[in-house]
C-alpha atoms as a PDB file:
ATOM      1  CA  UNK A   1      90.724 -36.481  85.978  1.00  0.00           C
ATOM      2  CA  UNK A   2      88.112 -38.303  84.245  1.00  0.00           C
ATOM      3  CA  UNK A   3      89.184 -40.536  80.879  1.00  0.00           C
ATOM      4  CA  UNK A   4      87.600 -42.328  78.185  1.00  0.00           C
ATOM      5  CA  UNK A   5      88.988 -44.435  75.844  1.00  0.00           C
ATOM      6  CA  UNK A   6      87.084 -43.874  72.289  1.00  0.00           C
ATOM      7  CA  UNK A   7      88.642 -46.730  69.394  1.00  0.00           C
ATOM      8  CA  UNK A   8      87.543 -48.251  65.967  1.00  0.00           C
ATOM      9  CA  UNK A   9      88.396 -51.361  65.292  1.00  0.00           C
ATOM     10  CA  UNK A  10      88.479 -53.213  62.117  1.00  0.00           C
ATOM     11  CA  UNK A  11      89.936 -56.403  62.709  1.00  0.00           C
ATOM     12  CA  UNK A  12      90.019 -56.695  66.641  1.00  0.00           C
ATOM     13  CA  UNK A  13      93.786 -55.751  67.040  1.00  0.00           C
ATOM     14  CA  UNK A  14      92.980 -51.881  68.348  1.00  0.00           C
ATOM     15  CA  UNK A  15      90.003 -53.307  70.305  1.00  0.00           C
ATOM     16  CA  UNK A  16      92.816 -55.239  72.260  1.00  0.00           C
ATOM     17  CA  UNK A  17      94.384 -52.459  72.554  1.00  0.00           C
ATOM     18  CA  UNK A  18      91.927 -50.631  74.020  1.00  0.00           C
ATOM     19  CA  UNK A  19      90.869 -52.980  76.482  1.00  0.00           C
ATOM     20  CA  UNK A  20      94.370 -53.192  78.056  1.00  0.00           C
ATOM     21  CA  UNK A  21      94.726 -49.503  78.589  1.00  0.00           C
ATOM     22  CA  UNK A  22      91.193 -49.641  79.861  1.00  0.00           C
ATOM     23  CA  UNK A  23      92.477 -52.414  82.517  1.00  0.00           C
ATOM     24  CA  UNK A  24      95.763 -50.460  82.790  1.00  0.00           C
ATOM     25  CA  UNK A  25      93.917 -46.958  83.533  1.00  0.00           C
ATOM     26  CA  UNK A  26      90.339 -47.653  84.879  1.00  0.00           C
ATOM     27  CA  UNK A  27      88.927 -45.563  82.117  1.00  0.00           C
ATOM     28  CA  UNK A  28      85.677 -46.048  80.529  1.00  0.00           C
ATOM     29  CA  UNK A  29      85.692 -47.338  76.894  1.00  0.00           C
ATOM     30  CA  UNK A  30      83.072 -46.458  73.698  1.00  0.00           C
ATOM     31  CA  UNK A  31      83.229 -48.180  70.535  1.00  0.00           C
ATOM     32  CA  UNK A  32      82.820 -46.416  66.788  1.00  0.00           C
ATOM     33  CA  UNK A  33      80.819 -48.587  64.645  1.00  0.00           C
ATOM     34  CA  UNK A  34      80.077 -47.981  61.369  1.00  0.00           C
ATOM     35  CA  UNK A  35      76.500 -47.876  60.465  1.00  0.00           C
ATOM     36  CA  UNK A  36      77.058 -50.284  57.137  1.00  0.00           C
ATOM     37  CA  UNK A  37      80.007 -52.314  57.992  1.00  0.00           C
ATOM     38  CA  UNK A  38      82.881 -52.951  55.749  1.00  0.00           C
ATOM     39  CA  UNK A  39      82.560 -55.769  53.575  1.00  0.00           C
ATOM     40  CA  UNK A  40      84.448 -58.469  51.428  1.00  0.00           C
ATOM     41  CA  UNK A  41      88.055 -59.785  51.435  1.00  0.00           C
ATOM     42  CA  UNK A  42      90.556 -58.424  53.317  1.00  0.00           C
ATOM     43  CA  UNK A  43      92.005 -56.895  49.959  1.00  0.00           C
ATOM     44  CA  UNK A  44      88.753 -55.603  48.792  1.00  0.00           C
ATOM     45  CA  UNK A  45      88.469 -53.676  52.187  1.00  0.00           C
ATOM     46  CA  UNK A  46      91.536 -52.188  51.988  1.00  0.00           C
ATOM     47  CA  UNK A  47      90.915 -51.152  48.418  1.00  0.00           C
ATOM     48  CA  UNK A  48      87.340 -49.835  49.232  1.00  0.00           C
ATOM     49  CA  UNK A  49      89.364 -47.982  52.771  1.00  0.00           C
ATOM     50  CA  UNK A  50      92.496 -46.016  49.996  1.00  0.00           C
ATOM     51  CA  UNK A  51      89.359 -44.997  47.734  1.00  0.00           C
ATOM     52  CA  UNK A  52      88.026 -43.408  51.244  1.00  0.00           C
ATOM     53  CA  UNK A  53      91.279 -42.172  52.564  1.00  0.00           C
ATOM     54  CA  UNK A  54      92.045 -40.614  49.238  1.00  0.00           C
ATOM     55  CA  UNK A  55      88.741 -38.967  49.036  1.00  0.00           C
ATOM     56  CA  UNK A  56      87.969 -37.869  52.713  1.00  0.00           C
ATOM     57  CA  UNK A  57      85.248 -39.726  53.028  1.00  0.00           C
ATOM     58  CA  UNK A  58      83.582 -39.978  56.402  1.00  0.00           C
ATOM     59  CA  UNK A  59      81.115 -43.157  56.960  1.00  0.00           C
ATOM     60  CA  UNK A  60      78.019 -42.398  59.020  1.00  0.00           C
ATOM     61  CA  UNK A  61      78.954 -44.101  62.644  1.00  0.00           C
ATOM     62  CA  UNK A  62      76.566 -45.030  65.246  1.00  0.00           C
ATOM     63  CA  UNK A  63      75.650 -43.181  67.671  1.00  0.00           C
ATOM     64  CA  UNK A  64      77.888 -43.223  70.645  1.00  0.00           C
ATOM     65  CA  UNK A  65      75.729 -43.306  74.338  1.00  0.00           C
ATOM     66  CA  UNK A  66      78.679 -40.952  75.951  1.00  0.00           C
ATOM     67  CA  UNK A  67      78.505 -37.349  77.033  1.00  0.00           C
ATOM     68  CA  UNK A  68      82.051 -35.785  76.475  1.00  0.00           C
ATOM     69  CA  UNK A  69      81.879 -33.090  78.663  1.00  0.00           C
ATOM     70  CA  UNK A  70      82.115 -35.616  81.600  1.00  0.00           C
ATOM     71  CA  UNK A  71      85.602 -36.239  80.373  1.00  0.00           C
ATOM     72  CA  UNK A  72      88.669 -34.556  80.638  1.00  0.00           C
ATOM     73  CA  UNK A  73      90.936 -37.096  78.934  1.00  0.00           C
ATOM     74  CA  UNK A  74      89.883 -38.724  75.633  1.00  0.00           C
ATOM     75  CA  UNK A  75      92.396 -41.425  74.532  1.00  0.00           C
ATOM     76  CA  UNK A  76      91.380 -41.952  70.918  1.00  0.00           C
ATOM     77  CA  UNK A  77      92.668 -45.471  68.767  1.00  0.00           C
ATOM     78  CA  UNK A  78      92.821 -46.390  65.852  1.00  0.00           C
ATOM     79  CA  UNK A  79      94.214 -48.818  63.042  1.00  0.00           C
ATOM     80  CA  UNK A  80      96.408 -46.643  60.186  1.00  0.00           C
ATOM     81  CA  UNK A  81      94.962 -47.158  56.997  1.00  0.00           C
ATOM     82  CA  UNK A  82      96.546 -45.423  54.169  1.00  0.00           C
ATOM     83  CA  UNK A  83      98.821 -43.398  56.313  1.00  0.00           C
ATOM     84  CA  UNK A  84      96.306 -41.941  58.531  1.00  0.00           C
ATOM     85  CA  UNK A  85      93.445 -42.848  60.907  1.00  0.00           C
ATOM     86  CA  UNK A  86      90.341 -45.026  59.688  1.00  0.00           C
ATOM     87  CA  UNK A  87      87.864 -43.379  57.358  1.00  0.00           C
ATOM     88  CA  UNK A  88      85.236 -43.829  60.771  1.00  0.00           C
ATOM     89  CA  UNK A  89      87.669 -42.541  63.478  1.00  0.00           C
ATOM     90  CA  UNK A  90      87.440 -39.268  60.749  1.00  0.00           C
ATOM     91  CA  UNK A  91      83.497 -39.046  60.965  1.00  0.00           C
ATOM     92  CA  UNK A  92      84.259 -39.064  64.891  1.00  0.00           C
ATOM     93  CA  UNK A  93      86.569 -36.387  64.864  1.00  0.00           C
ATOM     94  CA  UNK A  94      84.922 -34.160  63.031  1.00  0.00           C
ATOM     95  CA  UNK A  95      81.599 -33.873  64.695  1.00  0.00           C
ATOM     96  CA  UNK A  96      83.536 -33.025  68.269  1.00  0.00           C
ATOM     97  CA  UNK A  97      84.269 -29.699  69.658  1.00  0.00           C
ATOM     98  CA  UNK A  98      87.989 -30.271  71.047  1.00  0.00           C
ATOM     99  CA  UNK A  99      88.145 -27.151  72.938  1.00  0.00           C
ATOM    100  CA  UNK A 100      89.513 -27.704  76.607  1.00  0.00           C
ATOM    101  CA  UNK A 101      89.822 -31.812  75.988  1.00  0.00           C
ATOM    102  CA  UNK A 102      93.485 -33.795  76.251  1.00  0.00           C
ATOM    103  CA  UNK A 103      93.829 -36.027  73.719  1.00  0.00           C
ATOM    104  CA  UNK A 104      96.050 -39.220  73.739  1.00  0.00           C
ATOM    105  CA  UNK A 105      95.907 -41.215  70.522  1.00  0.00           C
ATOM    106  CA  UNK A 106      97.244 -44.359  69.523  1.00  0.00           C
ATOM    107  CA  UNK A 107      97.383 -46.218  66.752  1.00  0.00           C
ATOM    108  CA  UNK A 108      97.653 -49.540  65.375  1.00  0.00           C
ATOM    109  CA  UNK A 109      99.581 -50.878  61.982  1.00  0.00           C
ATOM    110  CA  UNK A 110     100.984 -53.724  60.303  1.00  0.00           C
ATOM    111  CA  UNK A 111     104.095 -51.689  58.463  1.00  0.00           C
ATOM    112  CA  UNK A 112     103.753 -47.823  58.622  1.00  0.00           C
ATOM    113  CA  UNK A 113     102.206 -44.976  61.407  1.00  0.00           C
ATOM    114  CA  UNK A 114     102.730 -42.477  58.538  1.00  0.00           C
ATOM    115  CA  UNK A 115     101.304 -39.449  59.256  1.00  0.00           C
ATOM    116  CA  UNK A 116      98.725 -40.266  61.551  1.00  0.00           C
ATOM    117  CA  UNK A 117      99.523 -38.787  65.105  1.00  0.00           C
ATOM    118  CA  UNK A 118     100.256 -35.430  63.293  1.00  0.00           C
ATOM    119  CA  UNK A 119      96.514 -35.816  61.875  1.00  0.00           C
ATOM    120  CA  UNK A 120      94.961 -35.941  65.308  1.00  0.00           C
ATOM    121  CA  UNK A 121      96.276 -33.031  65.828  1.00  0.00           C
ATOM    122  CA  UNK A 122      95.345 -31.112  63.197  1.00  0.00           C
ATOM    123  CA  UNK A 123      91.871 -32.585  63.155  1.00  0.00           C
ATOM    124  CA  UNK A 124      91.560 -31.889  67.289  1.00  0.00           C
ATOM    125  CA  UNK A 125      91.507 -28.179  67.372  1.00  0.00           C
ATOM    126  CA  UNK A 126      91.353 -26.641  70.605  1.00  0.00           C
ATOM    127  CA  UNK A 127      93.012 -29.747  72.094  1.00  0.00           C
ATOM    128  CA  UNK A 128      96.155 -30.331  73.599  1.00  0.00           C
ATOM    129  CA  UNK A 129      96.992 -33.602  71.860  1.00  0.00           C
ATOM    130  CA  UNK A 130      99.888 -35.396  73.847  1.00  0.00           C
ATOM    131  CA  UNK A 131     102.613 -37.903  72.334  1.00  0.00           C
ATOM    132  CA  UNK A 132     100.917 -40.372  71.252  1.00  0.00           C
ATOM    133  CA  UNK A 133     101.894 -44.462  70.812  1.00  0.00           C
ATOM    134  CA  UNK A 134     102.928 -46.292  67.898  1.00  0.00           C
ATOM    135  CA  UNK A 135     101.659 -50.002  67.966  1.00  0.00           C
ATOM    136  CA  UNK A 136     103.610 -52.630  65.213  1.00  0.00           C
ATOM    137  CA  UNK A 137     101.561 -55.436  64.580  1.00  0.00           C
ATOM    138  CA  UNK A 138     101.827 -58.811  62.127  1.00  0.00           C
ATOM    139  CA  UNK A 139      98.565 -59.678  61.337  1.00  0.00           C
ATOM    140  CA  UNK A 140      96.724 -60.507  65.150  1.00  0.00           C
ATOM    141  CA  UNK A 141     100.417 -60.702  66.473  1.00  0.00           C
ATOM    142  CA  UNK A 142     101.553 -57.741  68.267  1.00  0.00           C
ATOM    143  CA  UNK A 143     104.873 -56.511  67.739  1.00  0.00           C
ATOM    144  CA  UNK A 144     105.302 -53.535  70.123  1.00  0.00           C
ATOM    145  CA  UNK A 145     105.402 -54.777  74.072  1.00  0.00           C
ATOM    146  CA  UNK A 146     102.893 -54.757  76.411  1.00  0.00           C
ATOM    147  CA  UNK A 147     105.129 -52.832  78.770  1.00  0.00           C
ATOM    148  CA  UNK A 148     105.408 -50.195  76.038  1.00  0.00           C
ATOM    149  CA  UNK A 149     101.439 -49.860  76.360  1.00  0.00           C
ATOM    150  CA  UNK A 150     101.597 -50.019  80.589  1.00  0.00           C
ATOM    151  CA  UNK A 151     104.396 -47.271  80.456  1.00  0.00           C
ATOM    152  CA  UNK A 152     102.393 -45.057  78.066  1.00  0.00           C
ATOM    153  CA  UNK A 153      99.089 -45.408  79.824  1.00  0.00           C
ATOM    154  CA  UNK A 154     100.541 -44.564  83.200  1.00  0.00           C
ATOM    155  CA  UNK A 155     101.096 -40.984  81.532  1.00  0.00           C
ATOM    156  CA  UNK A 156      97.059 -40.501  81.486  1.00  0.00           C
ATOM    157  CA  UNK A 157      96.448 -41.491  84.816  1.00  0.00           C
END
C-alpha cells in the first residue's frame, strides 16, 4: 500500500517527526506551508494561533504538488495548538475528500494532545482514521522515545 506523510510544522519539531517516520516507513513526505507565514515572538504567535483556533480560521496554504488518489495511506502531523491541530493542517483537511483513504495522525505538543486525534476524525469523513500517536516535547527536546515512533510506524507499513 502506497503512503504519504502530509505535516505542518511551525517550529521544526513535527518536521522531525516526519522525517523519521519517512526513514522508518519509506513513504513519501509533502509539506503545508502557509501562504503568509506566521510572524513575531513566540508569544505573539501563539496569541495570533488561540484567536484562529477559537474562530476556525483556515489560512490559505500553498499548493501541495501531490495527487492523493495515488495514496492509500495518508499519515497526517501536526503540532497541537489550542487543543487541536494547527489553524493550516485545518485548511488541509477541509479541502480533501476522505472517502476510501486511512488516516494515521500524529501530533506534536509541549503539555497537552487535548482533543486533537478525536478532531481528525471528525474532520476526515469517509476515512478510517487509526490510533493515532501522542508526541511530548520540551521546547526542541523530545520527550516521547524514538522507539515509541519506530513501533507506531511499523503499524502503516
Amino acid at each position: 500500500m502506497k503512503s504519504i506523510i502530509i505535516y505542518y510544522s511551525f517550529g521544526g519539531n513535527t518536521k522531525a517527526v516526519a522525517e523519521q517516520i519517512q526513514k522508518e516507513t519509506g513513504a513519501d513526505i509533502a509539506e503545508i506551508k502557509t501562504v503568509k507565514p506566521y510572524i513575531g515572538s513566540y508569544n505573539d504567535v501563539v496569541e495570533q494561533g488561540h484567536k484562529e483556533v477559537d474562530e476556525g480560521f483556515m489560512p490559505e496554504i500553498e499548493p501541495l504538488d501531490v495527487n492523493l488518489s495515488d495514496y492509500e495511506n495518508v499519515i497526517l502531523g501536526t503540532p497541537v495548538w489550542w487543543y487541536t491541530f494547527a489553524p493550516a493542517m485545518r485548511t488541509f483537511l477541509n479541502h480533501i475528500d476522505w472517502k476510501g483513504k486511512t488516516i494515521y495522525p500524529f501530533a506534536t505538543n509541549g503539555g497537552w494532545l487535548g482533543h486533537t486525534l478525536k478532531d481528525f476524525e471528525n474532520v476526515c469523513k469517509g476515512a478510517v482514521v487509526k490510533p493515532g500517536l501522542n508526541l511530548r516535547f520540551n521546547q526542541e527536546k523530545m520527550l516521547s522515545s524514538e522507539a515509541e515512533i519506530k513501533k507506531w510506524a511499523e503499524k502503516i507499513c
